[in-house]
C-alpha atoms as a PDB file:
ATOM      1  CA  UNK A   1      30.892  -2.099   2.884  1.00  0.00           C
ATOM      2  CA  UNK A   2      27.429  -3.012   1.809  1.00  0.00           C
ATOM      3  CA  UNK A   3      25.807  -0.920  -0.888  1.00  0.00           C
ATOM      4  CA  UNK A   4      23.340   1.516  -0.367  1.00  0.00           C
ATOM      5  CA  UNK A   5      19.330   0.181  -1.451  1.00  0.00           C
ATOM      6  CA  UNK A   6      18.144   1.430  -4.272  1.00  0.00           C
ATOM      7  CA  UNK A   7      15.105   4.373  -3.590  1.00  0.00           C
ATOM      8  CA  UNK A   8      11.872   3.391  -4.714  1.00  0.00           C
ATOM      9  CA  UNK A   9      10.423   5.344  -7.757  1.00  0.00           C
ATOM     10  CA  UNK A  10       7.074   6.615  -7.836  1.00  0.00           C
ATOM     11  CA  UNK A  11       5.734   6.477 -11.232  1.00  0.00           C
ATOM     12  CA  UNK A  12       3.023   8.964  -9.866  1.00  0.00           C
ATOM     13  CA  UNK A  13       5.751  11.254  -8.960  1.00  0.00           C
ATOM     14  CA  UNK A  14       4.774  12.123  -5.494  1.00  0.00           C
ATOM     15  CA  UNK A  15       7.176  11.173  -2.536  1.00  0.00           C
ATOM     16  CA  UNK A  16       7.034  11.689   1.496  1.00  0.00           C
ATOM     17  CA  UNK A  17      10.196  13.097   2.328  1.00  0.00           C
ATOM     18  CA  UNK A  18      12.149  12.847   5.767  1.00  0.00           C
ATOM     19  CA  UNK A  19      14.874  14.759   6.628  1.00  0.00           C
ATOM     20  CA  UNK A  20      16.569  14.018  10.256  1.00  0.00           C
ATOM     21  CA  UNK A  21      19.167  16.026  11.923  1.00  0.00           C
ATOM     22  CA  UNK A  22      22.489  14.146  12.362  1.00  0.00           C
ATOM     23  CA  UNK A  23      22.453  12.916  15.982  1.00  0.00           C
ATOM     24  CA  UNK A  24      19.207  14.128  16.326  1.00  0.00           C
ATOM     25  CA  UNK A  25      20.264  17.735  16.203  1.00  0.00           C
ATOM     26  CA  UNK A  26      17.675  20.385  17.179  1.00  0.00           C
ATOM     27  CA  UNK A  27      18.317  22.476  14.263  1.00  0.00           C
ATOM     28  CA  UNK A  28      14.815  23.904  13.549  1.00  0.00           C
ATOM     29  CA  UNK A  29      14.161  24.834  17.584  1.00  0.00           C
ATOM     30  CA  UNK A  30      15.505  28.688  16.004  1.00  0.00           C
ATOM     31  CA  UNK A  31      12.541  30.500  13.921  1.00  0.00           C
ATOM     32  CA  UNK A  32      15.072  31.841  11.903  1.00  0.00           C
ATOM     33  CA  UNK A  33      16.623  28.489  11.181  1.00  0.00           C
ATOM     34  CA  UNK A  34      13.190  27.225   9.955  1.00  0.00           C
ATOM     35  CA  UNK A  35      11.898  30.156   7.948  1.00  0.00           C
ATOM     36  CA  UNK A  36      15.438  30.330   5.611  1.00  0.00           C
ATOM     37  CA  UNK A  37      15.048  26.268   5.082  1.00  0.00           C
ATOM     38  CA  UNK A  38      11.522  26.936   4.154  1.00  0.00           C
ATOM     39  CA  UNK A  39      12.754  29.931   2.004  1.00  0.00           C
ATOM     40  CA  UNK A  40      15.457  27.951   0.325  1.00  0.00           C
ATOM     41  CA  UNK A  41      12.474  25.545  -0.081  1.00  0.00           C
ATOM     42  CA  UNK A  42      11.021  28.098  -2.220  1.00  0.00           C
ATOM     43  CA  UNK A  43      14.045  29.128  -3.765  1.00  0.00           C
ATOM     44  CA  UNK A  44      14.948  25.685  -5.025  1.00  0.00           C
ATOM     45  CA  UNK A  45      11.471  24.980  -5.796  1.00  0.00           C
ATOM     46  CA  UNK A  46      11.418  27.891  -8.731  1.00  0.00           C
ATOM     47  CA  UNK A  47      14.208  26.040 -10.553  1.00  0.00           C
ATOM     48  CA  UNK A  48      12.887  22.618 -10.333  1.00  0.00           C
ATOM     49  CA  UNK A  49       9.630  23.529 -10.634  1.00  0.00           C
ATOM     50  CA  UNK A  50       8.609  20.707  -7.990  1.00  0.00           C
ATOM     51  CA  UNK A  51       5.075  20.591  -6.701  1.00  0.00           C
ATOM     52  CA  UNK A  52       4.586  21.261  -2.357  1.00  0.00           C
ATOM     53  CA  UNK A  53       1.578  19.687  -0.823  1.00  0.00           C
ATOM     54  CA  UNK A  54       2.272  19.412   2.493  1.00  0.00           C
ATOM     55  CA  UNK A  55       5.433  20.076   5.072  1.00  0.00           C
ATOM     56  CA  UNK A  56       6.026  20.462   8.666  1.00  0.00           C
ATOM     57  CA  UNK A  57       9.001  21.487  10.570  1.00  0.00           C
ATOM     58  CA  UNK A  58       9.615  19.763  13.490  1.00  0.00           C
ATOM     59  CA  UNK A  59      12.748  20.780  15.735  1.00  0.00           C
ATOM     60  CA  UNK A  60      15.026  17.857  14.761  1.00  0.00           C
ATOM     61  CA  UNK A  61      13.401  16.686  11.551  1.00  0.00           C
ATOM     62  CA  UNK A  62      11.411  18.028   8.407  1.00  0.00           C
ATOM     63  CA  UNK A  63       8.512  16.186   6.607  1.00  0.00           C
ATOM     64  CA  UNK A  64       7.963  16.532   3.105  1.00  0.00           C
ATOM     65  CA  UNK A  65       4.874  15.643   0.341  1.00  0.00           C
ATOM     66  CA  UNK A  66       5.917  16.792  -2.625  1.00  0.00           C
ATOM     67  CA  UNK A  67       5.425  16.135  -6.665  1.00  0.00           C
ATOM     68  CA  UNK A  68       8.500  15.959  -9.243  1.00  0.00           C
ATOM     69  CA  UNK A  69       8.899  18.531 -11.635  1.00  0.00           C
ATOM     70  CA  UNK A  70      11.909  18.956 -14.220  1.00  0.00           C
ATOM     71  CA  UNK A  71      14.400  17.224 -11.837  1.00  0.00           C
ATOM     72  CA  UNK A  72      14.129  13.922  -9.693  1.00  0.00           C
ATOM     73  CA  UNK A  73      13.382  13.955  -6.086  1.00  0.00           C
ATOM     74  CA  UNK A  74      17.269  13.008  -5.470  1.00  0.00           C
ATOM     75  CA  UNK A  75      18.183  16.221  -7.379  1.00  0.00           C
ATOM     76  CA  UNK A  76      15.582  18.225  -5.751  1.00  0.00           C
ATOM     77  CA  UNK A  77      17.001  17.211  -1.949  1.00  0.00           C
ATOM     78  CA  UNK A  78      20.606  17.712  -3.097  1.00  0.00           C
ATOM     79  CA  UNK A  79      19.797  21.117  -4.171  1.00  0.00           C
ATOM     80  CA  UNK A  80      17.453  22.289  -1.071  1.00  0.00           C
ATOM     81  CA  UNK A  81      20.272  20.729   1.138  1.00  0.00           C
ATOM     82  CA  UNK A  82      23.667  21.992  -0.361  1.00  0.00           C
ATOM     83  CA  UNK A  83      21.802  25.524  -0.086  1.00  0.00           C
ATOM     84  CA  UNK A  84      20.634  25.361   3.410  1.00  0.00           C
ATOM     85  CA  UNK A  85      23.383  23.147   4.984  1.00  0.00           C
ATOM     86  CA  UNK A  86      26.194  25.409   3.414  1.00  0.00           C
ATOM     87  CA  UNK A  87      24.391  28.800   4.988  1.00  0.00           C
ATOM     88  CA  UNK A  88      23.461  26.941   8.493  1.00  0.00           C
ATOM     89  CA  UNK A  89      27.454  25.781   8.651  1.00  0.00           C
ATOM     90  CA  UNK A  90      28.588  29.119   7.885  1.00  0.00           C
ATOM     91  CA  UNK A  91      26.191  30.722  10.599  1.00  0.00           C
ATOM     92  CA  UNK A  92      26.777  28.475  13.311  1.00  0.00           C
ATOM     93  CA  UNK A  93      30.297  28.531  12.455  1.00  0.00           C
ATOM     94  CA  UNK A  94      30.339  24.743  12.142  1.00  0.00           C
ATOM     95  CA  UNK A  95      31.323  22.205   9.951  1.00  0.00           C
ATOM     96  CA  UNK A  96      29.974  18.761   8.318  1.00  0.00           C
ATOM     97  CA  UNK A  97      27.172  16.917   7.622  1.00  0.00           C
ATOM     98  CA  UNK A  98      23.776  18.651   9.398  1.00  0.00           C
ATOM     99  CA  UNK A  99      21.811  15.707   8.409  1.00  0.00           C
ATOM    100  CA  UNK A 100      21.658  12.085   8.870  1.00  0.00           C
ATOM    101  CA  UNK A 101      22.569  10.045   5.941  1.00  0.00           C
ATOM    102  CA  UNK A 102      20.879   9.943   2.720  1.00  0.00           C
ATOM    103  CA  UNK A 103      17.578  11.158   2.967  1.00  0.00           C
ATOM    104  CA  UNK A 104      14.322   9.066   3.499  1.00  0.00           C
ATOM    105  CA  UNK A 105      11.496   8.873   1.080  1.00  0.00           C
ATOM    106  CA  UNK A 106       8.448   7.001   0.224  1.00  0.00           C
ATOM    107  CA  UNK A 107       7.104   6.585  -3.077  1.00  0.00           C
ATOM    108  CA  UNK A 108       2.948   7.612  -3.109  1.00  0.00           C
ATOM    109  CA  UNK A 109       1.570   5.733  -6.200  1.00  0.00           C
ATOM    110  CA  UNK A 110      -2.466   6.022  -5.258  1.00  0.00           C
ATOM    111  CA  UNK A 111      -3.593   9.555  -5.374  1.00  0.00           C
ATOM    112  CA  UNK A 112      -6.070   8.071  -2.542  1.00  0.00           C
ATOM    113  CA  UNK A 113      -3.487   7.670   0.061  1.00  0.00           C
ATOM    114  CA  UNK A 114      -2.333  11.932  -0.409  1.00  0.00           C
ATOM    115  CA  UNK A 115      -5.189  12.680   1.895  1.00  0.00           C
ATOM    116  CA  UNK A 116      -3.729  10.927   5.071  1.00  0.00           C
ATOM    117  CA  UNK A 117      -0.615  11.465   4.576  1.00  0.00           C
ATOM    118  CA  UNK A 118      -1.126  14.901   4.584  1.00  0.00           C
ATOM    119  CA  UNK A 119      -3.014  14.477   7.684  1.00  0.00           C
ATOM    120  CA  UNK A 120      -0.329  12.406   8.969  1.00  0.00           C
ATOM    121  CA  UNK A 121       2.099  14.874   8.121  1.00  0.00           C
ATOM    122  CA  UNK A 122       0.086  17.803   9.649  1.00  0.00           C
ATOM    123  CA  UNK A 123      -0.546  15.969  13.044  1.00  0.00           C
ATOM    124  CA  UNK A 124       3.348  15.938  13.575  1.00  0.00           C
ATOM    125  CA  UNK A 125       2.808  18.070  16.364  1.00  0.00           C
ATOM    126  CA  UNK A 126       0.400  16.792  17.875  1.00  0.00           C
ATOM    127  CA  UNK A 127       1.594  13.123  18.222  1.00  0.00           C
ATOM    128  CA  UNK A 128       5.046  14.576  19.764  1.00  0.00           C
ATOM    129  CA  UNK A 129       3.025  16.412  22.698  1.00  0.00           C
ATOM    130  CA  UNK A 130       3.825  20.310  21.066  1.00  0.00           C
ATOM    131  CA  UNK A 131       0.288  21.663  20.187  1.00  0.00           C
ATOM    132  CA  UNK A 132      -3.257  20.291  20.549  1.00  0.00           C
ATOM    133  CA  UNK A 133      -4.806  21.543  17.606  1.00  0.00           C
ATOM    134  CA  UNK A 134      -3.852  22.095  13.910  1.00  0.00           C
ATOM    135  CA  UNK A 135      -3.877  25.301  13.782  1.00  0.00           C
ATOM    136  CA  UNK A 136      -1.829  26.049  16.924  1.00  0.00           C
ATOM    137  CA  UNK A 137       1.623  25.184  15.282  1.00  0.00           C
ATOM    138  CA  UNK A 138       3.311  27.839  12.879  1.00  0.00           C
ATOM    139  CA  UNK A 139       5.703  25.650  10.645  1.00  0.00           C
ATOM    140  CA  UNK A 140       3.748  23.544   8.964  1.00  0.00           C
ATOM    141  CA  UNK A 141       1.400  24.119   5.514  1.00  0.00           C
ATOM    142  CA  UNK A 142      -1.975  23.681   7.740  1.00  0.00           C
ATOM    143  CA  UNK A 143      -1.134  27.460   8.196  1.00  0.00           C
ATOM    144  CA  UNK A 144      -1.265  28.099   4.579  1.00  0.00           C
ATOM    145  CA  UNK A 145      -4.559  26.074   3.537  1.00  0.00           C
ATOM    146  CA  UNK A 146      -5.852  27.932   6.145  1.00  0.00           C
ATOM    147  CA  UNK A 147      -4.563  31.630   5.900  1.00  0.00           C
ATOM    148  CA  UNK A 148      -2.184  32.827   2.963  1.00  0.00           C
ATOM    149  CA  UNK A 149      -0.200  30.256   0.843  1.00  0.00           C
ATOM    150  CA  UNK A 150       3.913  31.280   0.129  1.00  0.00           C
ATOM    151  CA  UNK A 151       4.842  27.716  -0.458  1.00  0.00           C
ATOM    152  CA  UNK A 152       2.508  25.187  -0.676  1.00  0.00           C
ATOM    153  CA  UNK A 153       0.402  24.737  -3.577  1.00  0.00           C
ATOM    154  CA  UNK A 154      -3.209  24.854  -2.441  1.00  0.00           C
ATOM    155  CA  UNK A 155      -4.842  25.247  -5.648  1.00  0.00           C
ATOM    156  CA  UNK A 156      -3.654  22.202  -6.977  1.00  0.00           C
ATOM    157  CA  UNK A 157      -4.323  20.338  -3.719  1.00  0.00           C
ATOM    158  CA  UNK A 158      -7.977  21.878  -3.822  1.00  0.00           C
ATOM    159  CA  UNK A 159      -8.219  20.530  -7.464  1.00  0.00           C
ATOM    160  CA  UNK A 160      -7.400  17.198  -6.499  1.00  0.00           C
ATOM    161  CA  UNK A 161      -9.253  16.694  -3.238  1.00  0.00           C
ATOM    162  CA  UNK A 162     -11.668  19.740  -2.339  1.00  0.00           C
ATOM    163  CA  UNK A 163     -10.736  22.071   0.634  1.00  0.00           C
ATOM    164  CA  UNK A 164     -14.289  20.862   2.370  1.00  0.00           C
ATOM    165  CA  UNK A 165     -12.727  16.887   1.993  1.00  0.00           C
ATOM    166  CA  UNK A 166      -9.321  18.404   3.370  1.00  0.00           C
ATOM    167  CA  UNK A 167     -10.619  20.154   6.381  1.00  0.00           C
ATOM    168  CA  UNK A 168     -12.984  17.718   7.399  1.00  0.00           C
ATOM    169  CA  UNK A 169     -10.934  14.459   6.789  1.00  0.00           C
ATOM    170  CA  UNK A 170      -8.202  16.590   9.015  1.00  0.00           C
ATOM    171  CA  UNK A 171     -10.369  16.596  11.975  1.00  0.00           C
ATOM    172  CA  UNK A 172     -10.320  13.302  12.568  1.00  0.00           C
ATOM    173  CA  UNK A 173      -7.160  12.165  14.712  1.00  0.00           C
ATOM    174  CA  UNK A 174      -5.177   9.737  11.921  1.00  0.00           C
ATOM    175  CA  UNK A 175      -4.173   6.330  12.771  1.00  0.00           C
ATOM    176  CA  UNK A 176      -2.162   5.678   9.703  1.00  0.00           C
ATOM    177  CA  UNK A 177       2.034   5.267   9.848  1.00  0.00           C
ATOM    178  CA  UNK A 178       3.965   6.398   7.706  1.00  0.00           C
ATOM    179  CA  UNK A 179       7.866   7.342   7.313  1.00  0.00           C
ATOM    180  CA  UNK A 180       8.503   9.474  10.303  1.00  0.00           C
ATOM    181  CA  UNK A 181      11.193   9.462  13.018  1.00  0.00           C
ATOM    182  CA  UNK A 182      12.898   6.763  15.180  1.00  0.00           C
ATOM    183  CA  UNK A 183      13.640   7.915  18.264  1.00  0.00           C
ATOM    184  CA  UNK A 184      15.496   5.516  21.185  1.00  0.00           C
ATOM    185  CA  UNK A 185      14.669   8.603  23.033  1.00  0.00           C
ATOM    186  CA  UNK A 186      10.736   8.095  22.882  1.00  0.00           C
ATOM    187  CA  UNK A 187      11.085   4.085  23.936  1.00  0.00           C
ATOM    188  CA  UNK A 188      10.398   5.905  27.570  1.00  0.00           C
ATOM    189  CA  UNK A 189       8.580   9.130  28.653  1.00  0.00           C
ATOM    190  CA  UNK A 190       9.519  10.711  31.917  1.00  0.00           C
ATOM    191  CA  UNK A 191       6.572  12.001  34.312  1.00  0.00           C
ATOM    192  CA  UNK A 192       7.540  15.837  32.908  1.00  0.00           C
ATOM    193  CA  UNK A 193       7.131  14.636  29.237  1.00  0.00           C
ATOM    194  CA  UNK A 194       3.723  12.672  30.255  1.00  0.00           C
ATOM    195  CA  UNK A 195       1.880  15.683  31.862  1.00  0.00           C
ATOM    196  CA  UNK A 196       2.614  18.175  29.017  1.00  0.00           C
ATOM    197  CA  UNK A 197       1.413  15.225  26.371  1.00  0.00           C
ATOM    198  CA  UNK A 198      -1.747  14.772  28.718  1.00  0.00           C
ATOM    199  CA  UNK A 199      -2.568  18.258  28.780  1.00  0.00           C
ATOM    200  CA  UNK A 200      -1.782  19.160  24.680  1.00  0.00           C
ATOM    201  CA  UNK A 201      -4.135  16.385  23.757  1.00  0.00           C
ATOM    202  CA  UNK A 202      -6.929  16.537  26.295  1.00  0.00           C
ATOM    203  CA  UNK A 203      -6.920  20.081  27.804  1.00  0.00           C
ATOM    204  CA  UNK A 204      -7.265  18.690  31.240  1.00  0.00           C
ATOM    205  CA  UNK A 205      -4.777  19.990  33.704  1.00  0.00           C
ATOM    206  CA  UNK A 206      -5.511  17.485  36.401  1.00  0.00           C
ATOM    207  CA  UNK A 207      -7.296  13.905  36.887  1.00  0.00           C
ATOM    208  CA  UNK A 208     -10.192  15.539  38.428  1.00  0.00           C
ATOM    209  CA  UNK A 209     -10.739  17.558  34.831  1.00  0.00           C
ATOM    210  CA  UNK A 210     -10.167  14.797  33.292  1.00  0.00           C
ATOM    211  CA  UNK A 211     -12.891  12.949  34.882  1.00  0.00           C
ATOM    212  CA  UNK A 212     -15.429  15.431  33.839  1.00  0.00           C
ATOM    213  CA  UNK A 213     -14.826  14.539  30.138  1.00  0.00           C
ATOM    214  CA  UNK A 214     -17.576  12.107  28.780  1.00  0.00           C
ATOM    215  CA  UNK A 215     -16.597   8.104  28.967  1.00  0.00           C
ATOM    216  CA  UNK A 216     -16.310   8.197  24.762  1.00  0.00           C
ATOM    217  CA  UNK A 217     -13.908  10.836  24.772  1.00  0.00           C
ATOM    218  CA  UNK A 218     -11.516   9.799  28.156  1.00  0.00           C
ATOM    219  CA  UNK A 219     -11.025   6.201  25.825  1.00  0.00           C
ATOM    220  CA  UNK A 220     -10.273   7.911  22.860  1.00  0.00           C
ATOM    221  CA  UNK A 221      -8.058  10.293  25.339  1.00  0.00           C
ATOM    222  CA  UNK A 222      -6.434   7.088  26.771  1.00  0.00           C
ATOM    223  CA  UNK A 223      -6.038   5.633  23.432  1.00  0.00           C
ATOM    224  CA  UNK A 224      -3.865   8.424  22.156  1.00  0.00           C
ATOM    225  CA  UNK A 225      -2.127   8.853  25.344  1.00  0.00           C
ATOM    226  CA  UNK A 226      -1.074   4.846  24.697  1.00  0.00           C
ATOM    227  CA  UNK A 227       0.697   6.077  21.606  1.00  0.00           C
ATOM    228  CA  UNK A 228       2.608   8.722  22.966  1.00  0.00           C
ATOM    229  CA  UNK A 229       4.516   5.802  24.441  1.00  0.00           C
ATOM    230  CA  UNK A 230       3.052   7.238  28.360  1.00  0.00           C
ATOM    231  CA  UNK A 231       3.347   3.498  30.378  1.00  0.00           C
ATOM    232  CA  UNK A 232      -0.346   2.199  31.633  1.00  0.00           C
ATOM    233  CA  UNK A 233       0.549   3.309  35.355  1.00  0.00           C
ATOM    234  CA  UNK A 234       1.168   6.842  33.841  1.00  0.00           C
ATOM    235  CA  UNK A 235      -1.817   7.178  32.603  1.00  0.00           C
ATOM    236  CA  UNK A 236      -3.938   5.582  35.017  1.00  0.00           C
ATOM    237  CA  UNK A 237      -2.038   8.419  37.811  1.00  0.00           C
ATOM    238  CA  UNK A 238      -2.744  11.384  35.528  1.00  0.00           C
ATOM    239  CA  UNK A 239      -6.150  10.625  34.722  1.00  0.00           C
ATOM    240  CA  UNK A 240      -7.603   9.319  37.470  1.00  0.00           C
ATOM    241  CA  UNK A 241      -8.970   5.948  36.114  1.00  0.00           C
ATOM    242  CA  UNK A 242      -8.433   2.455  37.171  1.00  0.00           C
ATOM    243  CA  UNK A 243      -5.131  -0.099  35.709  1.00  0.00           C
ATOM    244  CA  UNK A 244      -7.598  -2.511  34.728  1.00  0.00           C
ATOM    245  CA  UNK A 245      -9.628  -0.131  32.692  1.00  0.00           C
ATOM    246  CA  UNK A 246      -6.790   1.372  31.361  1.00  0.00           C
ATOM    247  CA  UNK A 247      -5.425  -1.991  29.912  1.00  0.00           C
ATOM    248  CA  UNK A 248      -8.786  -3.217  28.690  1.00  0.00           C
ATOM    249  CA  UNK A 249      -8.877   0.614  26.644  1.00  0.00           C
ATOM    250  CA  UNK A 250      -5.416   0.127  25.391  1.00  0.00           C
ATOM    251  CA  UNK A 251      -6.190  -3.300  24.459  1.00  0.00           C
ATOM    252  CA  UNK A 252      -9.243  -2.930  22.820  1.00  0.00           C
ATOM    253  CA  UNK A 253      -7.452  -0.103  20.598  1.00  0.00           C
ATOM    254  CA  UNK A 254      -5.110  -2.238  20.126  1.00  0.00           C
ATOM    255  CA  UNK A 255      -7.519  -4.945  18.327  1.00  0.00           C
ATOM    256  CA  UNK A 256      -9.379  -2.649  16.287  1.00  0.00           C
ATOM    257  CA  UNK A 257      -8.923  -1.005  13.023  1.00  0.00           C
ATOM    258  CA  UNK A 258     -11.351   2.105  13.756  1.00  0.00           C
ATOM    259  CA  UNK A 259      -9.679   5.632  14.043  1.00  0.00           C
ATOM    260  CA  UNK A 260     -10.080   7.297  17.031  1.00  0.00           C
ATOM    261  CA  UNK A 261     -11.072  10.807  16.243  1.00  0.00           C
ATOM    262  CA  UNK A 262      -9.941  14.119  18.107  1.00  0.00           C
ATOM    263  CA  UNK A 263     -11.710  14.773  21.422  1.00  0.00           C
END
């Protein structure tokens, strides 16, 4: 059997963390579900005195920017997990693992790249096709640097970067990747999936809406339909414009390194 890689240290001590259902279970679809992980969150965070920046709870998987305290990231995963994994088992009347092997993490050793992962950690949502705006999705800390903090450390976030820098750099629609989910499931999006994803990102409910939108913002549109994974022919049907223009769009985002921002 070949041994597990070592996980890279940060010497900063801040680490992305991904947590990913075994077999891609659905786990956090049930409010209740997600607010006692995000209270054993709290819980655990109280003894190992970690630092939260940023989370959001997707329905099979949990992101995670976080600080070390007192303990090391491993012991701080261990301890949310043997928590929450030993009350979900005993609810659903279940047994075994609830997530996916060991636990993912990258290390963060330039305070410079907090600010989009945060973003990119906060726009969760919107890349999968559930909301269209930031503030439209509950389980995530954009909730709490924007109404009343319970978990997330916002004061020491606002020391380090400025809530004006935050909110404005979260405007913009991130290009950066980071650690996030990889799912076979995604490699092709059904005609269903592709008109909900239209609508959460461009608030057009048909071609003929779509139309209306200014010829900046139906690229940028067609850009971030392109990585929801919708096929060129998709998008050309739901929004009304051309193959060839389509490709040439796609393309051209393709080639350059400029973000496209949020229509």
């Amino acid at each position: 059997m070949m041994a597990s890689s070592a996980r890279k240290r940060a010497e900063s001590g801040y680490y992305h963390i991904l947590l990913v259902g075994a077999e891609q279970e659905r786990m956090f679809e049930d409010d209740d579900n997600t607010r006692k992980f995000l209270l054993t969150v709290r819980d655990c965070k109280r003894i190992s005195e970690f630092t939260v920046l940023a989370y959001c709870m997707m329905p099979n998987h949990v992101h995670f920017l976080l600080k070390e305290g007192k303990e090391p990231v491993e012991q701080i995963v261990k301890r949310i997990l043997a928590r929450f994994v030993h009350w979900y088992n005993t609810k659903h009347r279940r047994v075994g693992s609830l997530f996916r092997g060991r636990f993912k993490s990258e290390p963060v050793e330039d305070e410079s790249d907090l600010l989009p992962m945060m973003r990119f950690i906060h726009q969760s949502p919107i890349r999968a096709g559930l909301c269209s705006r930031l503030e439209d999705y509950q389980f995530s800390s954009w909730s709490e640097y924007t109404c009343m903090p319970w978990l997330t450390d916002v004061a020491f976030t606002d020391a380090l970067i400025g809530r004006d820098v935050l909110n404005t750099f979260h405007k913009a629609y991130g290009m950066e990747r980071y650690l996030d989910v990889s799912d076979p499931s995604k490699s092709r999006v059904s005609d269903e999936q592709a008109i909900t994803i239209m609508k959460a990102i461009t608030r057009c409910s048909s071609a003929a809406a779509f139309q209306r939108l200014s010829p900046a913002n139906r690229s940028k549109a067609i850009r971030r339909l392109r990585e929801q994974n919708l096929s060129l022919r998709q998008i050309s049907r739901l929004t009304g414009t051309g193959i060839t223009a389509v490709r040439r769009i796609a393309k051209e985002a393709q080639d350059s390194l400029l973000p496209a921002t949020g229509i």
